[in-house]
PDB file of N, CA and C in Angstrom:
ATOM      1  N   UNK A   1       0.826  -1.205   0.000  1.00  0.00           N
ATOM      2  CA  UNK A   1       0.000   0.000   0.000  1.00  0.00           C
ATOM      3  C   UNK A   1       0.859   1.254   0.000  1.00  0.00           C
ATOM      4  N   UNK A   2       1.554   1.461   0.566  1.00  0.00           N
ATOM      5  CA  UNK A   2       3.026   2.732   1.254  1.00  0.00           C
ATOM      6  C   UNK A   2       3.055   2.584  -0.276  1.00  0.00           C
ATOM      7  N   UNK A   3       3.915   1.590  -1.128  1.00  0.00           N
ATOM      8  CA  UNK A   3       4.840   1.986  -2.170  1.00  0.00           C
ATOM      9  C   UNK A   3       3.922   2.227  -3.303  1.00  0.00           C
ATOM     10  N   UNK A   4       2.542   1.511  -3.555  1.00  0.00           N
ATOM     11  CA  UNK A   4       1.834   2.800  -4.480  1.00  0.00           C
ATOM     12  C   UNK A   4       0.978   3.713  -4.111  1.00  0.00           C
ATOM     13  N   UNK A   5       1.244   4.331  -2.527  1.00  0.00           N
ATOM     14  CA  UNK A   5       0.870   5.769  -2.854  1.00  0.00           C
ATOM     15  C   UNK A   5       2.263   6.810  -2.904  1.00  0.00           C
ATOM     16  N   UNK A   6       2.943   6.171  -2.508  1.00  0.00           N
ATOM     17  CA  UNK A   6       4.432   7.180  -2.962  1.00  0.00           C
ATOM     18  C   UNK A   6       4.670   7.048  -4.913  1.00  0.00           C
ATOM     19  N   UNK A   7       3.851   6.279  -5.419  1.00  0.00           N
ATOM     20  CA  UNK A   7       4.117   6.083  -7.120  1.00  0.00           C
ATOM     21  C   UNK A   7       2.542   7.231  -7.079  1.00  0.00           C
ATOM     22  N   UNK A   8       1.817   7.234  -6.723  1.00  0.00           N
ATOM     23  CA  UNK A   8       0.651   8.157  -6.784  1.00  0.00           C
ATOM     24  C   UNK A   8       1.586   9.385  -6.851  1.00  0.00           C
ATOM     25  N   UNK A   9       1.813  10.028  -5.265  1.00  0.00           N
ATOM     26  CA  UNK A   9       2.939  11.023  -5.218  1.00  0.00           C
ATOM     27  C   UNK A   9       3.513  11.307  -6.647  1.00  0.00           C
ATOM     28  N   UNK A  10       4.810  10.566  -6.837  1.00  0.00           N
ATOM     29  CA  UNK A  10       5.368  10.821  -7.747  1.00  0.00           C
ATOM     30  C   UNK A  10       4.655  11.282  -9.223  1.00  0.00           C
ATOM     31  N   UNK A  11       3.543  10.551  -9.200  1.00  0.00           N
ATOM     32  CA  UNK A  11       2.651  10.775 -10.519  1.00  0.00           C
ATOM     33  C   UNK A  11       2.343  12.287 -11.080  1.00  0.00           C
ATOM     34  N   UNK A  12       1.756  12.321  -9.499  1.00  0.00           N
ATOM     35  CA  UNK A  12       1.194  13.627  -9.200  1.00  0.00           C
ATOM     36  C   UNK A  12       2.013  14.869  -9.221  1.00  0.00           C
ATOM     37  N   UNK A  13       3.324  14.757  -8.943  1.00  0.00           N
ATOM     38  CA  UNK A  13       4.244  15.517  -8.779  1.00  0.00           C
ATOM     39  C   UNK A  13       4.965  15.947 -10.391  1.00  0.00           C
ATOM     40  N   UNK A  14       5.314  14.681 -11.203  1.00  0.00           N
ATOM     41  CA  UNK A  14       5.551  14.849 -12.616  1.00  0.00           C
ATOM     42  C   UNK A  14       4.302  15.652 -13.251  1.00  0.00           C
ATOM     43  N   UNK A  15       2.660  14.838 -13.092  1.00  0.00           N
ATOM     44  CA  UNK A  15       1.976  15.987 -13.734  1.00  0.00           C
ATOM     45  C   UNK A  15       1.606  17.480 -13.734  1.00  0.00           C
ATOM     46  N   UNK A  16       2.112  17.713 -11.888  1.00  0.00           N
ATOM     47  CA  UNK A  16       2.280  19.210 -11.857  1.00  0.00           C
ATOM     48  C   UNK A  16       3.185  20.212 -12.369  1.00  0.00           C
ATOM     49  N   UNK A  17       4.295  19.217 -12.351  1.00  0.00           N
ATOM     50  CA  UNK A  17       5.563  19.989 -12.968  1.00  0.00           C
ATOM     51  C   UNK A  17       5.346  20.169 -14.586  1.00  0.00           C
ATOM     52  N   UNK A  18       4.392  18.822 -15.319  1.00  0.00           N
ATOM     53  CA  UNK A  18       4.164  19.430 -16.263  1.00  0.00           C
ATOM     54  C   UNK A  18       3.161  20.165 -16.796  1.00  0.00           C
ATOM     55  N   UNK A  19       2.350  20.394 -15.779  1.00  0.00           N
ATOM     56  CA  UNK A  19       1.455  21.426 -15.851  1.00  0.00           C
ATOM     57  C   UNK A  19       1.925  23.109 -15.591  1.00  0.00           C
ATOM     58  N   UNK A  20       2.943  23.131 -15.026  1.00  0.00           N
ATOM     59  CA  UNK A  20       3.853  24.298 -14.632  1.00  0.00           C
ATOM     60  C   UNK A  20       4.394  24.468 -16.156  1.00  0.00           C
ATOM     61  N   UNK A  21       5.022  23.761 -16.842  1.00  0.00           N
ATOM     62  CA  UNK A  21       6.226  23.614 -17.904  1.00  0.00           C
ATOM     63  C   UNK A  21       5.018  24.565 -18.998  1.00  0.00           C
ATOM     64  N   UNK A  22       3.931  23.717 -18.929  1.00  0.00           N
ATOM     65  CA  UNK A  22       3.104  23.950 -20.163  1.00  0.00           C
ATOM     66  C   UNK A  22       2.619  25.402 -19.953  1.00  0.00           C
ATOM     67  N   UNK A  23       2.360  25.763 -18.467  1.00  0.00           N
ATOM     68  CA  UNK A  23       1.524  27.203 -18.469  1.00  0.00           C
ATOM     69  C   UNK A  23       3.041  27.812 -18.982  1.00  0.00           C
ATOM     70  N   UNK A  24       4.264  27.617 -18.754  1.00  0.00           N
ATOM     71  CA  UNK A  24       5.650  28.939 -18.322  1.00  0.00           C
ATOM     72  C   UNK A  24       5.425  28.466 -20.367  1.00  0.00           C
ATOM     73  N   UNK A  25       5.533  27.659 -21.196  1.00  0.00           N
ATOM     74  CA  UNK A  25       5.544  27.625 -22.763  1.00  0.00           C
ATOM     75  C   UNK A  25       4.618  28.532 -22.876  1.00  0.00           C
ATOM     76  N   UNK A  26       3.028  28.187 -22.387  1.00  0.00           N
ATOM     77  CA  UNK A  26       2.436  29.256 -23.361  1.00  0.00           C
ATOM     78  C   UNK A  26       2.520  30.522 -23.043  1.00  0.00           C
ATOM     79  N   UNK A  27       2.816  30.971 -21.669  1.00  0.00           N
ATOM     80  CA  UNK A  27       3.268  32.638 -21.477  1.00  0.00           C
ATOM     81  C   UNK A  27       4.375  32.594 -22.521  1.00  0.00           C
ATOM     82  N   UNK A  28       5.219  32.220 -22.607  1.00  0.00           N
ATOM     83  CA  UNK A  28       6.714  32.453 -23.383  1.00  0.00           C
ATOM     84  C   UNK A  28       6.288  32.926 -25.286  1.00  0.00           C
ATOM     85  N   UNK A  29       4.896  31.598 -25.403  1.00  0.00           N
ATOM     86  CA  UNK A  29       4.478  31.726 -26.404  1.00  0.00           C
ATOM     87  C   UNK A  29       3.879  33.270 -26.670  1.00  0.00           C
ATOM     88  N   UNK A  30       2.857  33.203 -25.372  1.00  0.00           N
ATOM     89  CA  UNK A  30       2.360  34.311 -26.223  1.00  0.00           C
ATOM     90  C   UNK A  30       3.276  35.891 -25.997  1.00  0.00           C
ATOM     91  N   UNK A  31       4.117  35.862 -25.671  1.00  0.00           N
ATOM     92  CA  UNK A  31       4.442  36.884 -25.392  1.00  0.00           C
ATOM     93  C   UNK A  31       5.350  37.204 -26.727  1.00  0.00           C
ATOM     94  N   UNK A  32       6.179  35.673 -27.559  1.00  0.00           N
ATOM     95  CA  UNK A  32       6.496  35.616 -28.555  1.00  0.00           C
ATOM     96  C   UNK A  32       5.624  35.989 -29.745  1.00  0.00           C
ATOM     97  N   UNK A  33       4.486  35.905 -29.793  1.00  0.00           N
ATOM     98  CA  UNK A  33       3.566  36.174 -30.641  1.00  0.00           C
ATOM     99  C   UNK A  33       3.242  37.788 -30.628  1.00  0.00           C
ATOM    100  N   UNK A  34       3.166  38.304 -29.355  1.00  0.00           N
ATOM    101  CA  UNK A  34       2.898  39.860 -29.518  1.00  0.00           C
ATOM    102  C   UNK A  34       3.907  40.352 -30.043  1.00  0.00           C
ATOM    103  N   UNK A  35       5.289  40.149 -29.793  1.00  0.00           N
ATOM    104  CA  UNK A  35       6.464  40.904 -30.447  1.00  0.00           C
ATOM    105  C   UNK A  35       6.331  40.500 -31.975  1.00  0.00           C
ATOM    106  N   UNK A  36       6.219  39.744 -32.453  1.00  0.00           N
ATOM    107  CA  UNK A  36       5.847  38.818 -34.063  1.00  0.00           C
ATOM    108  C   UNK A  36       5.100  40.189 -34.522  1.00  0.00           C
ATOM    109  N   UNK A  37       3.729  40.310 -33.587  1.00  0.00           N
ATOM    110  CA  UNK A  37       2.772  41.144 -34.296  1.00  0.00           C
ATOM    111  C   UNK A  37       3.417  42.442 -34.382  1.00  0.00           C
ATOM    112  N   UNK A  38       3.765  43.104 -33.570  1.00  0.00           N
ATOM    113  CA  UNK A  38       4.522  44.315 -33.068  1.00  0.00           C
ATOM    114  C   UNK A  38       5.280  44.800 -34.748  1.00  0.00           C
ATOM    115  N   UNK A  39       6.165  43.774 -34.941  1.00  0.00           N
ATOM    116  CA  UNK A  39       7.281  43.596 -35.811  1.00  0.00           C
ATOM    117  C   UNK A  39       6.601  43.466 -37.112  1.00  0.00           C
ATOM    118  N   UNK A  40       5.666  43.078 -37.359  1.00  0.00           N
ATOM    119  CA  UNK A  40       4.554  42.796 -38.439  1.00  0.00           C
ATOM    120  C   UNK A  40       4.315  43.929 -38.750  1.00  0.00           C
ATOM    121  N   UNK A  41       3.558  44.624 -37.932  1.00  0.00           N
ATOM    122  CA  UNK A  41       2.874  46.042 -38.058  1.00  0.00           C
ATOM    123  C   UNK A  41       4.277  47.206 -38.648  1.00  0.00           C
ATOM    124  N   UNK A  42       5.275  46.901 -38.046  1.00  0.00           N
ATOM    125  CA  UNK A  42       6.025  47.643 -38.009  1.00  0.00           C
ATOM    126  C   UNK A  42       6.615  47.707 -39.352  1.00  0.00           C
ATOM    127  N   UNK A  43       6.758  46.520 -40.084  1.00  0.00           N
ATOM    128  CA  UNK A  43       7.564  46.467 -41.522  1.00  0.00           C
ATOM    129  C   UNK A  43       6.022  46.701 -42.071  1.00  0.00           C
ATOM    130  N   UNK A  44       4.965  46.261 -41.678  1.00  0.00           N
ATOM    131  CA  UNK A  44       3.925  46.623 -43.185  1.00  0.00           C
ATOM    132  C   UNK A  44       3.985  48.492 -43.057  1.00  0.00           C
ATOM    133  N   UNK A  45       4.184  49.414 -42.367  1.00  0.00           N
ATOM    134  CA  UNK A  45       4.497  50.480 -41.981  1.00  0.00           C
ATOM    135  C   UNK A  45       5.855  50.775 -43.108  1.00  0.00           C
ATOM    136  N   UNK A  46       6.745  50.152 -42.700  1.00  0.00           N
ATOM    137  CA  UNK A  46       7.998  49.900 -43.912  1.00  0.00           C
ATOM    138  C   UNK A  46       7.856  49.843 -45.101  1.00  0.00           C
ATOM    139  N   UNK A  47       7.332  49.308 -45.260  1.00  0.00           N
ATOM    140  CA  UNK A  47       6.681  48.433 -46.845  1.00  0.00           C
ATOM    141  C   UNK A  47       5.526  49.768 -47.526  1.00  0.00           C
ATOM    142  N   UNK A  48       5.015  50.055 -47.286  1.00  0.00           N
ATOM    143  CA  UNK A  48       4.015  51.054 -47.392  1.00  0.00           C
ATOM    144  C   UNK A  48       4.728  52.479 -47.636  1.00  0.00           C
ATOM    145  N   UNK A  49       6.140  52.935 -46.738  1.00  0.00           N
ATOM    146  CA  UNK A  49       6.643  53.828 -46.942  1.00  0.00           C
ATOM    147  C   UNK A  49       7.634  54.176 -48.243  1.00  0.00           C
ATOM    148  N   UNK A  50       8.505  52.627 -48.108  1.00  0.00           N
ATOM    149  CA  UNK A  50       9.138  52.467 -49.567  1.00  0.00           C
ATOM    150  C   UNK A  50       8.355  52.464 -50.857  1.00  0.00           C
ATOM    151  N   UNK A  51       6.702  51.736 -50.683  1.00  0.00           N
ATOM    152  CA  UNK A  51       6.221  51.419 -52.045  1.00  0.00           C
ATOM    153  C   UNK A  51       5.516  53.157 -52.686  1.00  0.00           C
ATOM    154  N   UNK A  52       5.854  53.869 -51.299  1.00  0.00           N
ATOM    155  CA  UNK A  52       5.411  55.361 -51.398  1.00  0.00           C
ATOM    156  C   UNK A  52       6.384  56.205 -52.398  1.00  0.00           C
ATOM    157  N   UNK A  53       7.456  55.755 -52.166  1.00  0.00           N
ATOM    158  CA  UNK A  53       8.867  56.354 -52.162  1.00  0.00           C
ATOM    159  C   UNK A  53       9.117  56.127 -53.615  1.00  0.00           C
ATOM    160  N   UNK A  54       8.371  54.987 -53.802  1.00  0.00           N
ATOM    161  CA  UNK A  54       9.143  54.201 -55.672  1.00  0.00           C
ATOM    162  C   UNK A  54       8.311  54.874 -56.351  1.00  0.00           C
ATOM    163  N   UNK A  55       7.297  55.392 -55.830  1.00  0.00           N
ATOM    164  CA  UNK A  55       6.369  55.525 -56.668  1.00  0.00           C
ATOM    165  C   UNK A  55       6.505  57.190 -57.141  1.00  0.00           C
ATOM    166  N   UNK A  56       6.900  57.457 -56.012  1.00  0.00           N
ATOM    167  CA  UNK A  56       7.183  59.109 -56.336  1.00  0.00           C
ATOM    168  C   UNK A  56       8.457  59.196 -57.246  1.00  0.00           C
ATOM    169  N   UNK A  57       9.471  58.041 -57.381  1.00  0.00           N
ATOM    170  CA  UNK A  57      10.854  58.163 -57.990  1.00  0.00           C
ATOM    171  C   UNK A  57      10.369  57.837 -59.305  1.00  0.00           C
ATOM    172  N   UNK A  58       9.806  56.908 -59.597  1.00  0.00           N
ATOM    173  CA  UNK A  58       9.127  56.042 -60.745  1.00  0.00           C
ATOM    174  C   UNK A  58       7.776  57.334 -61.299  1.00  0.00           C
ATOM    175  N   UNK A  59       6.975  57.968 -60.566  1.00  0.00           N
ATOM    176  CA  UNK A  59       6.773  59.426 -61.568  1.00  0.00           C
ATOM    177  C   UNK A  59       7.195  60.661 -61.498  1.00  0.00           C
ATOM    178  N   UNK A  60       8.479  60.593 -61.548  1.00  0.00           N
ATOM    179  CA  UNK A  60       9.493  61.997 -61.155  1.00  0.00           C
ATOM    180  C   UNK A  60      10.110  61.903 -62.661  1.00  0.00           C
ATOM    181  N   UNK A  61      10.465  60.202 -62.618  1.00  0.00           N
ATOM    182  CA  UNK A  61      11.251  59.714 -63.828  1.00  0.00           C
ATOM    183  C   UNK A  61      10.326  59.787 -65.104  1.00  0.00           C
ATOM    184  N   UNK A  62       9.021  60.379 -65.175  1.00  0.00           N
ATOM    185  CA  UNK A  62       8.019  60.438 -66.021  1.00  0.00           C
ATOM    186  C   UNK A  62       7.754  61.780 -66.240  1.00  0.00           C
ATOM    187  N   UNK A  63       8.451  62.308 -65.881  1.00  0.00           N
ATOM    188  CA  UNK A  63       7.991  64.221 -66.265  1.00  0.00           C
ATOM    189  C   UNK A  63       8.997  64.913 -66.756  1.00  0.00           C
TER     190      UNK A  63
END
């Protein structure tokens, strides 16, 4: 009886730890994902300024 509730224990103890592991991944995740977006926003901002830029060079080169 003693030695499977100390294998209970132990059970219990691995599934908390991986219940710990999994919450500390998905904070990590999502916090990886807001900077992603951040950085997203930030080059379509980029992208938008250059395709501004060609366009004014590309009809400058037309007059």
């Amino acid at each position: 009886m003693k030695n499977s509730q100390n294998q209970m224990w132990v059970v219990d103890d691995l599934t908390n730890a991986e219940r710990l592991e999994n919450a500390r991944l998905f904070d990590e995740t999502q916090r990886l994902l807001k900077i992603t977006e951040e950085r997203a926003q930030e080059l379509a901002v980029i992208n938008s300024v250059q395709a501004a830029l060609a366009a004014r060079v590309e009809h400058s080169r037309h007059l």
